[in-house]
N, C-alpha and C. Protein backbone atom coordinates (compact mmCIF):
# COMPACT_ATOMS: atom_id res chain seq x y z
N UNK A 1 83.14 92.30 126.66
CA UNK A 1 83.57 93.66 126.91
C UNK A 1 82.41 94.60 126.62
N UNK A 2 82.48 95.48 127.48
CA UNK A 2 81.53 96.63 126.97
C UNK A 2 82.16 97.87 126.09
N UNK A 3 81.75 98.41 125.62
CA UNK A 3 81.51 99.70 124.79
C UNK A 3 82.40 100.72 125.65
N UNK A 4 82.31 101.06 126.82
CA UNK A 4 83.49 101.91 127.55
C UNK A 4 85.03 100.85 128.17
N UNK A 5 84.82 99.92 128.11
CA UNK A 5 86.32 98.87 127.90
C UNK A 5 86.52 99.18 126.74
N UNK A 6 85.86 99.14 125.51
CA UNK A 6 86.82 99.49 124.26
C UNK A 6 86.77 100.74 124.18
N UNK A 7 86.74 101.48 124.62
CA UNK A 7 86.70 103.24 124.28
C UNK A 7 87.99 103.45 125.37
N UNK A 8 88.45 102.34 126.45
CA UNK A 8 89.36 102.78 127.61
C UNK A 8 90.78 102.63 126.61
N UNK A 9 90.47 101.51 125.68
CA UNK A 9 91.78 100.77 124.93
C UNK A 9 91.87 101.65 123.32
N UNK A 10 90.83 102.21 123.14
CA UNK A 10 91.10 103.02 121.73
C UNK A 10 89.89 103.52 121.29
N UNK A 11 90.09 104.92 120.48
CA UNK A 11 89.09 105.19 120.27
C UNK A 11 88.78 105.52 118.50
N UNK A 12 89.89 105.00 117.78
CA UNK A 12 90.11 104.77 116.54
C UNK A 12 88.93 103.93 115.65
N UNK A 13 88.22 104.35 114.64
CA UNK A 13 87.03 104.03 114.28
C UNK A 13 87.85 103.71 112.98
N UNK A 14 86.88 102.19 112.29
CA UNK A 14 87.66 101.50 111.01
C UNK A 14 86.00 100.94 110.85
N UNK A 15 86.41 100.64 109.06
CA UNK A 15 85.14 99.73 108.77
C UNK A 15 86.04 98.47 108.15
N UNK A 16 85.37 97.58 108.53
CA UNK A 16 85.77 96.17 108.07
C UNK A 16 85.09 95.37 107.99
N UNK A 17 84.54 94.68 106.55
CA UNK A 17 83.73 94.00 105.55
C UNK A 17 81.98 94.77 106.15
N UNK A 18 82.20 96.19 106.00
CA UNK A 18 81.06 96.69 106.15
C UNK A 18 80.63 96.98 107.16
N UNK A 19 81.45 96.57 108.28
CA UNK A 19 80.98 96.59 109.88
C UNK A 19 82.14 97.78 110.36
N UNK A 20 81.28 98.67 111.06
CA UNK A 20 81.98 99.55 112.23
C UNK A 20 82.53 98.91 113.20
N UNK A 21 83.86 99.14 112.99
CA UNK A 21 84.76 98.44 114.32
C UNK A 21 85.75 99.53 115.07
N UNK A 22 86.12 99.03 115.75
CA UNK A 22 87.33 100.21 116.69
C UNK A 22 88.38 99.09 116.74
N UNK A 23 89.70 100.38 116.36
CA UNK A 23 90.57 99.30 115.73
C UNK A 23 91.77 99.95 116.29
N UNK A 24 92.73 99.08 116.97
CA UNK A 24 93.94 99.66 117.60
C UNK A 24 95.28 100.27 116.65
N UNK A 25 95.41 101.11 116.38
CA UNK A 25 96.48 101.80 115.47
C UNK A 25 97.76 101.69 115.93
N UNK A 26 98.47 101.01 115.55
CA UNK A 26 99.42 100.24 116.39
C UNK A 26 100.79 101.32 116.18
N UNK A 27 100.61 101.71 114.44
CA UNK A 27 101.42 102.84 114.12
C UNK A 27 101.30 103.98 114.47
N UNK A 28 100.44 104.69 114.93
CA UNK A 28 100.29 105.77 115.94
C UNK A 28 99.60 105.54 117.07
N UNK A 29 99.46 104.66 118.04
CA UNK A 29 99.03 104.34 119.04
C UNK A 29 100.60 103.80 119.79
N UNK A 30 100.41 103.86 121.36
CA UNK A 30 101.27 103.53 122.04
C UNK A 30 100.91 101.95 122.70
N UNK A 31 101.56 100.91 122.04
CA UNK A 31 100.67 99.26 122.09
C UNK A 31 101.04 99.04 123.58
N UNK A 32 102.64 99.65 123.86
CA UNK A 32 102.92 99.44 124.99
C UNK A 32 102.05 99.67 126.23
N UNK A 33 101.58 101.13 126.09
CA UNK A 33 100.47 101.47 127.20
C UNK A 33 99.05 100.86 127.56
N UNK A 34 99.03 100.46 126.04
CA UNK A 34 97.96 99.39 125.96
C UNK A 34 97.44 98.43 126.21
N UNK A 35 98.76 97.63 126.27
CA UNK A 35 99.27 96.19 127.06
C UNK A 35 99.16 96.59 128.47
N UNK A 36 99.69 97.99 128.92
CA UNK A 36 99.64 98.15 130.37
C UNK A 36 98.41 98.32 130.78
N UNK A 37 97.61 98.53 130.25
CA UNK A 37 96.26 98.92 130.69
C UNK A 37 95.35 97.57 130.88
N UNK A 38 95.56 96.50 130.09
CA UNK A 38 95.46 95.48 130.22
C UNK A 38 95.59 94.33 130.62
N UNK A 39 96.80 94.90 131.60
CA UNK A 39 97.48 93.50 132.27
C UNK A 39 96.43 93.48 133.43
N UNK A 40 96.37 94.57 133.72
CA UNK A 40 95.35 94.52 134.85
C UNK A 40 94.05 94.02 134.68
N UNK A 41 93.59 94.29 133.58
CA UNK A 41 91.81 93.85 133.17
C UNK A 41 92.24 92.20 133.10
N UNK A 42 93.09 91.67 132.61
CA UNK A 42 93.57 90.46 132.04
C UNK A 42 92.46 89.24 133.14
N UNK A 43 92.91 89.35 134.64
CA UNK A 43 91.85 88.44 135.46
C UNK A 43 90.40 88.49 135.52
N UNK A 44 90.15 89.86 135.02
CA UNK A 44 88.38 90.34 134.73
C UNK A 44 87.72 88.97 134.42
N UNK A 45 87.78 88.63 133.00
CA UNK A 45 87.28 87.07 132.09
C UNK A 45 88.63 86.82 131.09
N UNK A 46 87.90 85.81 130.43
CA UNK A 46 88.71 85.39 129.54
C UNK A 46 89.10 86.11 128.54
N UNK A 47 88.18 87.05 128.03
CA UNK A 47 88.33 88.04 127.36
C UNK A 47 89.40 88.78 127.44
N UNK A 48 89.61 89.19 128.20
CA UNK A 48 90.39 90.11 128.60
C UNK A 48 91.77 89.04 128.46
N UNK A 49 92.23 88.45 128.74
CA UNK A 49 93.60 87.56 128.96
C UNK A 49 93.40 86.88 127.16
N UNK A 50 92.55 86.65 126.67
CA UNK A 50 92.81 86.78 125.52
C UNK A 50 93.00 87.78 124.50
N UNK A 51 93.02 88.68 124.83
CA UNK A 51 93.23 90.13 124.08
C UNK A 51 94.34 90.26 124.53
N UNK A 52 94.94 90.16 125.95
CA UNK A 52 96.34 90.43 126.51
C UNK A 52 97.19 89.66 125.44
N UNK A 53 96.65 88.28 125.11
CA UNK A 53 97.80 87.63 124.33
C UNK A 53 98.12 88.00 122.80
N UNK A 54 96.66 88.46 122.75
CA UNK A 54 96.89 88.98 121.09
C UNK A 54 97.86 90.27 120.73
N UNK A 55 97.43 90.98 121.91
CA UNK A 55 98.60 92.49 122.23
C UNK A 55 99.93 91.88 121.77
N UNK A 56 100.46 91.11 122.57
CA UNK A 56 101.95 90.28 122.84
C UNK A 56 102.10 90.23 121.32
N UNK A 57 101.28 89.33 120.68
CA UNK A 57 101.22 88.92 119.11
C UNK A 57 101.65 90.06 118.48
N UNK A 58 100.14 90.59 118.33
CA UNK A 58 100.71 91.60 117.29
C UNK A 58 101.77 92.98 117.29
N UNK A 59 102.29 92.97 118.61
CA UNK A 59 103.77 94.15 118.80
C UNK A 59 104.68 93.29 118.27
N UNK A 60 104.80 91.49 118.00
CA UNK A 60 105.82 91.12 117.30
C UNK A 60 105.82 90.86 115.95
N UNK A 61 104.38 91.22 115.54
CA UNK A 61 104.30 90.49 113.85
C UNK A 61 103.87 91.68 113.16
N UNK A 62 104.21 92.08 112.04
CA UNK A 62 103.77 93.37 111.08
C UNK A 62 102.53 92.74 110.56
N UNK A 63 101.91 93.87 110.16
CA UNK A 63 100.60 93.94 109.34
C UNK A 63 99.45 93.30 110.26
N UNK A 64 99.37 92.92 111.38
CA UNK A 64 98.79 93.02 111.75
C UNK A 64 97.87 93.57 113.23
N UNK A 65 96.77 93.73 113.79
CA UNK A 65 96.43 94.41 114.83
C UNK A 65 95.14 93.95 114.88
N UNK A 66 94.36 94.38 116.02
CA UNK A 66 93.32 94.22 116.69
C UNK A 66 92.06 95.14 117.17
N UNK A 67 90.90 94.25 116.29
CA UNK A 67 89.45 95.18 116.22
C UNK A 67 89.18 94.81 116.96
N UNK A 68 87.81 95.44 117.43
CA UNK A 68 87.17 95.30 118.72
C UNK A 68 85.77 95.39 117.67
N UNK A 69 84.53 94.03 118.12
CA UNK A 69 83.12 94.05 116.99
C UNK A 69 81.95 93.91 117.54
N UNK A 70 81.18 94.42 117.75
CA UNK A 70 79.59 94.11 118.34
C UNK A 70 78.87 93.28 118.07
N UNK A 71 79.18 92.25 119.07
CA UNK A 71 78.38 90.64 118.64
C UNK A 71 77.85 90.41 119.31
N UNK A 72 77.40 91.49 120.41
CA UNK A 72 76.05 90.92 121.07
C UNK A 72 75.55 92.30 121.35
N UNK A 73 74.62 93.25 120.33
CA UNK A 73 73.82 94.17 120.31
C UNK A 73 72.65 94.49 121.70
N UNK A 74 72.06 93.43 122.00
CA UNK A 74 71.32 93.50 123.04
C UNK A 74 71.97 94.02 124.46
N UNK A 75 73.40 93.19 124.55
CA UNK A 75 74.37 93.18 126.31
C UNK A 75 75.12 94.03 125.71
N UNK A 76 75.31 95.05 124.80
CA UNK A 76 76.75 96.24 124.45
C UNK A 76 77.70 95.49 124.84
N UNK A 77 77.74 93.86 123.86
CA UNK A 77 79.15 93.18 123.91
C UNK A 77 80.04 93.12 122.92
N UNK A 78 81.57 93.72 122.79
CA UNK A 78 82.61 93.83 122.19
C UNK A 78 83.29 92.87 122.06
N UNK A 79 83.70 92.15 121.25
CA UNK A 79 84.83 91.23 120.94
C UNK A 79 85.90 91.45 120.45
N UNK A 80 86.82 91.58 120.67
CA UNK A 80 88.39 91.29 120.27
C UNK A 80 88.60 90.23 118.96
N UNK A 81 89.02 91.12 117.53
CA UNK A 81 88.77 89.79 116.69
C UNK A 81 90.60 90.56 116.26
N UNK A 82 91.55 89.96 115.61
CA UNK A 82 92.69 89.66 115.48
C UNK A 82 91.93 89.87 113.73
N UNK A 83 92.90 90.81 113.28
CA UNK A 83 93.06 91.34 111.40
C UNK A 83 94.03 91.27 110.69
N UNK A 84 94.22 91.16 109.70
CA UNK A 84 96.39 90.89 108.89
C UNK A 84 95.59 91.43 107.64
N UNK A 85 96.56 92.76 107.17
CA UNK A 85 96.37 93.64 106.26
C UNK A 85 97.08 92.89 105.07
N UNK A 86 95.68 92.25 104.09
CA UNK A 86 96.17 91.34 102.97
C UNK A 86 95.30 92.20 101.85
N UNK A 87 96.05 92.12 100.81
CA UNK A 87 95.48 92.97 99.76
C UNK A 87 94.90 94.12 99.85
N UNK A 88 95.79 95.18 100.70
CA UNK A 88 95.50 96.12 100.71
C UNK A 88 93.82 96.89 101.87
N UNK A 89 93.24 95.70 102.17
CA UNK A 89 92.53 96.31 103.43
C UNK A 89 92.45 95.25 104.96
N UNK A 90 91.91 95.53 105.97
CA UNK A 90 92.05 94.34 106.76
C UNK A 90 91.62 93.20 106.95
N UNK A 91 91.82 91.89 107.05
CA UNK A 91 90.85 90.68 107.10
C UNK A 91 90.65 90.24 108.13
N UNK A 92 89.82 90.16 108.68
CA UNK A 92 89.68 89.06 109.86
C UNK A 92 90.17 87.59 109.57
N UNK A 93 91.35 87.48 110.82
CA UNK A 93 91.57 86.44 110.57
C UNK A 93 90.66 85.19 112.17
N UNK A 94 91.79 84.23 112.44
CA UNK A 94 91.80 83.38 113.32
C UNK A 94 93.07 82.54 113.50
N UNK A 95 93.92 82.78 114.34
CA UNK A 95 95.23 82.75 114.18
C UNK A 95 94.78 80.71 115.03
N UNK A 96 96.06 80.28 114.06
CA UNK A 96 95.29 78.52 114.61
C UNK A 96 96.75 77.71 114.15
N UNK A 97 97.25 76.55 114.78
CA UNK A 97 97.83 75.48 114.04
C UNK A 97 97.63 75.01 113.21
N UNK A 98 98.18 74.73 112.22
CA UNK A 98 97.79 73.84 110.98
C UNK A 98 98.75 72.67 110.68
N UNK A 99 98.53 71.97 110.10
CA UNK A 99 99.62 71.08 109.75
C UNK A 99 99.68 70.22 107.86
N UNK A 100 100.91 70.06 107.31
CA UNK A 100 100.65 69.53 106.02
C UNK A 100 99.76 68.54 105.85
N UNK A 101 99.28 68.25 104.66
CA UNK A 101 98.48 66.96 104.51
C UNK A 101 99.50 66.01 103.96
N UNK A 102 100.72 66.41 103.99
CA UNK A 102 101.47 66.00 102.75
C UNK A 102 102.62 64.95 104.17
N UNK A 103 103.29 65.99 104.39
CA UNK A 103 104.71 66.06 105.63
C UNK A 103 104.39 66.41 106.55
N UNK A 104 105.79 66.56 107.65
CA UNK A 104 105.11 66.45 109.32
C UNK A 104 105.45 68.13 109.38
N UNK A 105 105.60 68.85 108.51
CA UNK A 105 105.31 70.39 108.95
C UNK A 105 104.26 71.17 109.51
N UNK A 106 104.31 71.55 110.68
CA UNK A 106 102.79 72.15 111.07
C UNK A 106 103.87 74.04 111.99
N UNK A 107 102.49 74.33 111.92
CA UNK A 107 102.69 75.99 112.33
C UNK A 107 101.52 76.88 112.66
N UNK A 108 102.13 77.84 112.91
CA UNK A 108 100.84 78.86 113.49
C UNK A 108 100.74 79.38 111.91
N UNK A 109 99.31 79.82 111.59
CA UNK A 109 98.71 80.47 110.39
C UNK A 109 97.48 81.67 110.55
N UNK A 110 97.37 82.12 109.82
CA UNK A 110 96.32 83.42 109.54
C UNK A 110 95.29 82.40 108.90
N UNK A 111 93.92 82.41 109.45
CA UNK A 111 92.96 81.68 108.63
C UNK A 111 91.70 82.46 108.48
N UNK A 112 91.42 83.35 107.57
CA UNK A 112 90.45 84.33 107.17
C UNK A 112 89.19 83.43 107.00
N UNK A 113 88.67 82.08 106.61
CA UNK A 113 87.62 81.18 106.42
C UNK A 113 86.98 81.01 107.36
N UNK A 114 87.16 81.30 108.89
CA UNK A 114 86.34 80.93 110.18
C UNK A 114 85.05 81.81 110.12
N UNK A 115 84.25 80.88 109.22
CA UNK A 115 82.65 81.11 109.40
C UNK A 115 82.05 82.46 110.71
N UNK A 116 83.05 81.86 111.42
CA UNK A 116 82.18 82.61 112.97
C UNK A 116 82.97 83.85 112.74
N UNK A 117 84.58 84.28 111.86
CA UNK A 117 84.07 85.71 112.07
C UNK A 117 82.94 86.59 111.24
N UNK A 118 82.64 86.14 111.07
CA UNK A 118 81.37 86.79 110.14
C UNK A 118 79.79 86.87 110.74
N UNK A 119 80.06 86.51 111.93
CA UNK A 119 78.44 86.26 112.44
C UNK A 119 77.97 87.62 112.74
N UNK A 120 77.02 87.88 112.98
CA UNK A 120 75.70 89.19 112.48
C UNK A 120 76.37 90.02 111.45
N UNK A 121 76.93 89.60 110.24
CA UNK A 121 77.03 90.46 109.29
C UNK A 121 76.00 90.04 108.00
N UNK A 122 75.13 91.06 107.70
CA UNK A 122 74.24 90.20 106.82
C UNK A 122 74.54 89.92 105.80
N UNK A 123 76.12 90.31 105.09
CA UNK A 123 77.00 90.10 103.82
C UNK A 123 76.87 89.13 104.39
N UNK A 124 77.16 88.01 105.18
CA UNK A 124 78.44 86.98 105.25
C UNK A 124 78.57 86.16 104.43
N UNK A 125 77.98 85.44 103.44
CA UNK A 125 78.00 84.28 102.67
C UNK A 125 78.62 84.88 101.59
N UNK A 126 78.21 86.24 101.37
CA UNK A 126 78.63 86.55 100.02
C UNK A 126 80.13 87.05 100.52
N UNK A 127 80.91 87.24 101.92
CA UNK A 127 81.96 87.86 102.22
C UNK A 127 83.03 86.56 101.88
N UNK A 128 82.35 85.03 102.32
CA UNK A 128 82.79 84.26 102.63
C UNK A 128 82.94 83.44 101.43
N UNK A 129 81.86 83.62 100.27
CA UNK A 129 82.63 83.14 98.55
C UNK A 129 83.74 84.23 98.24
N UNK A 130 84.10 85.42 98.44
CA UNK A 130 84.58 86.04 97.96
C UNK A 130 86.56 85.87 98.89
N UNK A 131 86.09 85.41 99.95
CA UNK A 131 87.45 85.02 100.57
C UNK A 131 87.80 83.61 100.22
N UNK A 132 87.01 82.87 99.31
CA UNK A 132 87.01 81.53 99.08
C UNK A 132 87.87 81.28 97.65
N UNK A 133 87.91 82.64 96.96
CA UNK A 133 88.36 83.26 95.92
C UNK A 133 90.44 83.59 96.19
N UNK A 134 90.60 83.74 97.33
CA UNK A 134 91.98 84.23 97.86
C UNK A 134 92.74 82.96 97.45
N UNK A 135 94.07 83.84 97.31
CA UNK A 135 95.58 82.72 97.24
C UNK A 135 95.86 82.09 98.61
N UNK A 136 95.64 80.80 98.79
CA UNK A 136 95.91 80.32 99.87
C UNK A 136 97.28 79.89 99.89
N UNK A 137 98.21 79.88 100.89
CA UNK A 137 99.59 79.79 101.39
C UNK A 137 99.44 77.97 101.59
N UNK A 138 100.86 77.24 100.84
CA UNK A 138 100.97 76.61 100.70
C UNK A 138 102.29 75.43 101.98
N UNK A 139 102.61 74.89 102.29
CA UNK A 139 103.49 74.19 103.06
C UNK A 139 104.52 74.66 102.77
N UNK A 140 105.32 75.49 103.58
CA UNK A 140 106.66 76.19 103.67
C UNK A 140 107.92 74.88 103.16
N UNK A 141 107.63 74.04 103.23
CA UNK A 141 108.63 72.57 103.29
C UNK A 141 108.52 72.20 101.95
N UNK A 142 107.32 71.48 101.87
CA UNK A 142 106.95 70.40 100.54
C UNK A 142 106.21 71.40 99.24
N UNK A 143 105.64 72.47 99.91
CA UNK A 143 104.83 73.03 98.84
C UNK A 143 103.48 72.40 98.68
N UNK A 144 103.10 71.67 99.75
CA UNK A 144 101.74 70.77 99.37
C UNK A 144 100.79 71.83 100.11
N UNK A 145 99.43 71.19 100.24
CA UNK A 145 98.19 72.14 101.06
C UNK A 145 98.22 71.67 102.26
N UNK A 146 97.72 72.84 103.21
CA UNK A 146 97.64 72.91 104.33
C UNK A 146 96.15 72.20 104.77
N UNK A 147 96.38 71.87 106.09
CA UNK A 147 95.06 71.28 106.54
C UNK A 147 93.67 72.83 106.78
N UNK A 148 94.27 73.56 106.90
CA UNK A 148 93.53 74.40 106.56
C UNK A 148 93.55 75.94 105.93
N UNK A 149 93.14 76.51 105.49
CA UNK A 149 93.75 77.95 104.56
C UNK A 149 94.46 79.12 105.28
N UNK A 150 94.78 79.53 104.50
CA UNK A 150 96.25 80.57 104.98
C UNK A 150 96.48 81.30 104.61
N UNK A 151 96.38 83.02 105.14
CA UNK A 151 97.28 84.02 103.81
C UNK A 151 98.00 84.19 104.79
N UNK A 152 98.26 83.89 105.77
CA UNK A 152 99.89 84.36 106.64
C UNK A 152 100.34 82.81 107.35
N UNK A 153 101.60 82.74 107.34
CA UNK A 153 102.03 81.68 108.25
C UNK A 153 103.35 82.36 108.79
N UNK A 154 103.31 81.59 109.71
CA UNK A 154 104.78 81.79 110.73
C UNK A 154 105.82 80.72 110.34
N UNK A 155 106.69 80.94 109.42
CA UNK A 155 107.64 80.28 108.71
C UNK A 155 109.04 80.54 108.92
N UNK A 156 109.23 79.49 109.97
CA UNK A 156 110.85 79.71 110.40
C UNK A 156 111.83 78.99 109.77
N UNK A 157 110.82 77.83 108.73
CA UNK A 157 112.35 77.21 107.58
C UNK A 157 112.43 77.79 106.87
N UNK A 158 111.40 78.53 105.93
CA UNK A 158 111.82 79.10 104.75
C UNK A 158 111.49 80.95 104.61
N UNK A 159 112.16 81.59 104.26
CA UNK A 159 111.95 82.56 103.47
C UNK A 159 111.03 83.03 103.07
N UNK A 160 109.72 83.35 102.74
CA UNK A 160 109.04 83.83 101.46
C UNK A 160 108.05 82.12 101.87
N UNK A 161 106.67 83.06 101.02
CA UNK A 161 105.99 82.14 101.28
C UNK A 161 104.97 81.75 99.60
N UNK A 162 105.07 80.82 98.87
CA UNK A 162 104.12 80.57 97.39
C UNK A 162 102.76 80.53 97.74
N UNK A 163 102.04 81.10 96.98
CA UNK A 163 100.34 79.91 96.58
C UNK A 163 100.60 78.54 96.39
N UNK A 164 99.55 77.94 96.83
CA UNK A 164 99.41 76.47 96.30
C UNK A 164 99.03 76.69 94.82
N UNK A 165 98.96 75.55 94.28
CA UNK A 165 98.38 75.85 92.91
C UNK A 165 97.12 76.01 93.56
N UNK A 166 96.45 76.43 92.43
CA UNK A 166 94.69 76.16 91.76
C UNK A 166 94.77 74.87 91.67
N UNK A 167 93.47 74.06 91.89
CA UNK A 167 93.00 73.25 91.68
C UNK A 167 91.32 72.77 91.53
């Protein structure tokens, strides 16, 4: 995406882990119009039809919404990165399947650890001990660990979601 594709979809300015992003305000923004504006870009690239799906996402799930990040400085290229407001500011996540190590429970999850969102940030290592530090979400079923880390899951057996222990 370029720089006037994200200025067509919002023009809401956020910082997140130090980086200037443009960030869709879902609570005073109209997501609906947004989505409309997008159905059309959707055949452009992939880009675009992947942002369409994240739209869909996040009008059904709270706390979270969608930055737009400059990861390719040279081509004024924008990326669409997906955020879930945990401890009070936003995280980049990577929304992914996971499954127990334990039982046959698997699900969609929030996974803030994907190395790659962090690329051209010159924090990143130090962003990435410090998210290494977080309560990771444990198997909605057994309570065991997930195949990979979690501060959000999509939990349709249970209620409420624990930490794993420390270990």
């Amino acid at each position: 995406m370029r720089f006037d594709d994200v200025l067509a979809i919002t023009k809401q300015e956020a910082n997140v882990d130090g980086e200037k992003v443009y960030i869709i305000d879902k609570e005073n923004g109209d997501l609906d119009e947004i989505i409309s504006k997008t159905i059309f870009m959707k055949d452009k690239n992939y880009t675009y039809t992947l942002l369409y799906n994240d739209l869909n996402f996040i009008r059904n799930h709270d706390n979270f919404t969608i930055i737009f990040r400059l990861v390719y400085k040279k081509y004024d290229g924008w990326l669409p990165c997906m955020v879930y407001y945990y401890n009070g500011v936003w995280q980049k996540v990577v929304l992914q399947y996971s499954h127990c190590t334990m039982c046959d429970w698997n699900g969609l999850i929030a996974n803030p650890a994907e190395a790659s969102l962090y690329d051209n940030i010159s924090n990143r290592f130090e962003i990435l001990k410090k998210i290494n530090k977080f309560f990771f979400l444990c198997c909605p079923k057994c309570k065991s660990q997930l195949d990979s880390k979690a501060i959000w899951l999509e939990n349709k057996l249970i209620q409420g979601t624990v930490p794993c222990p420390v270990k």
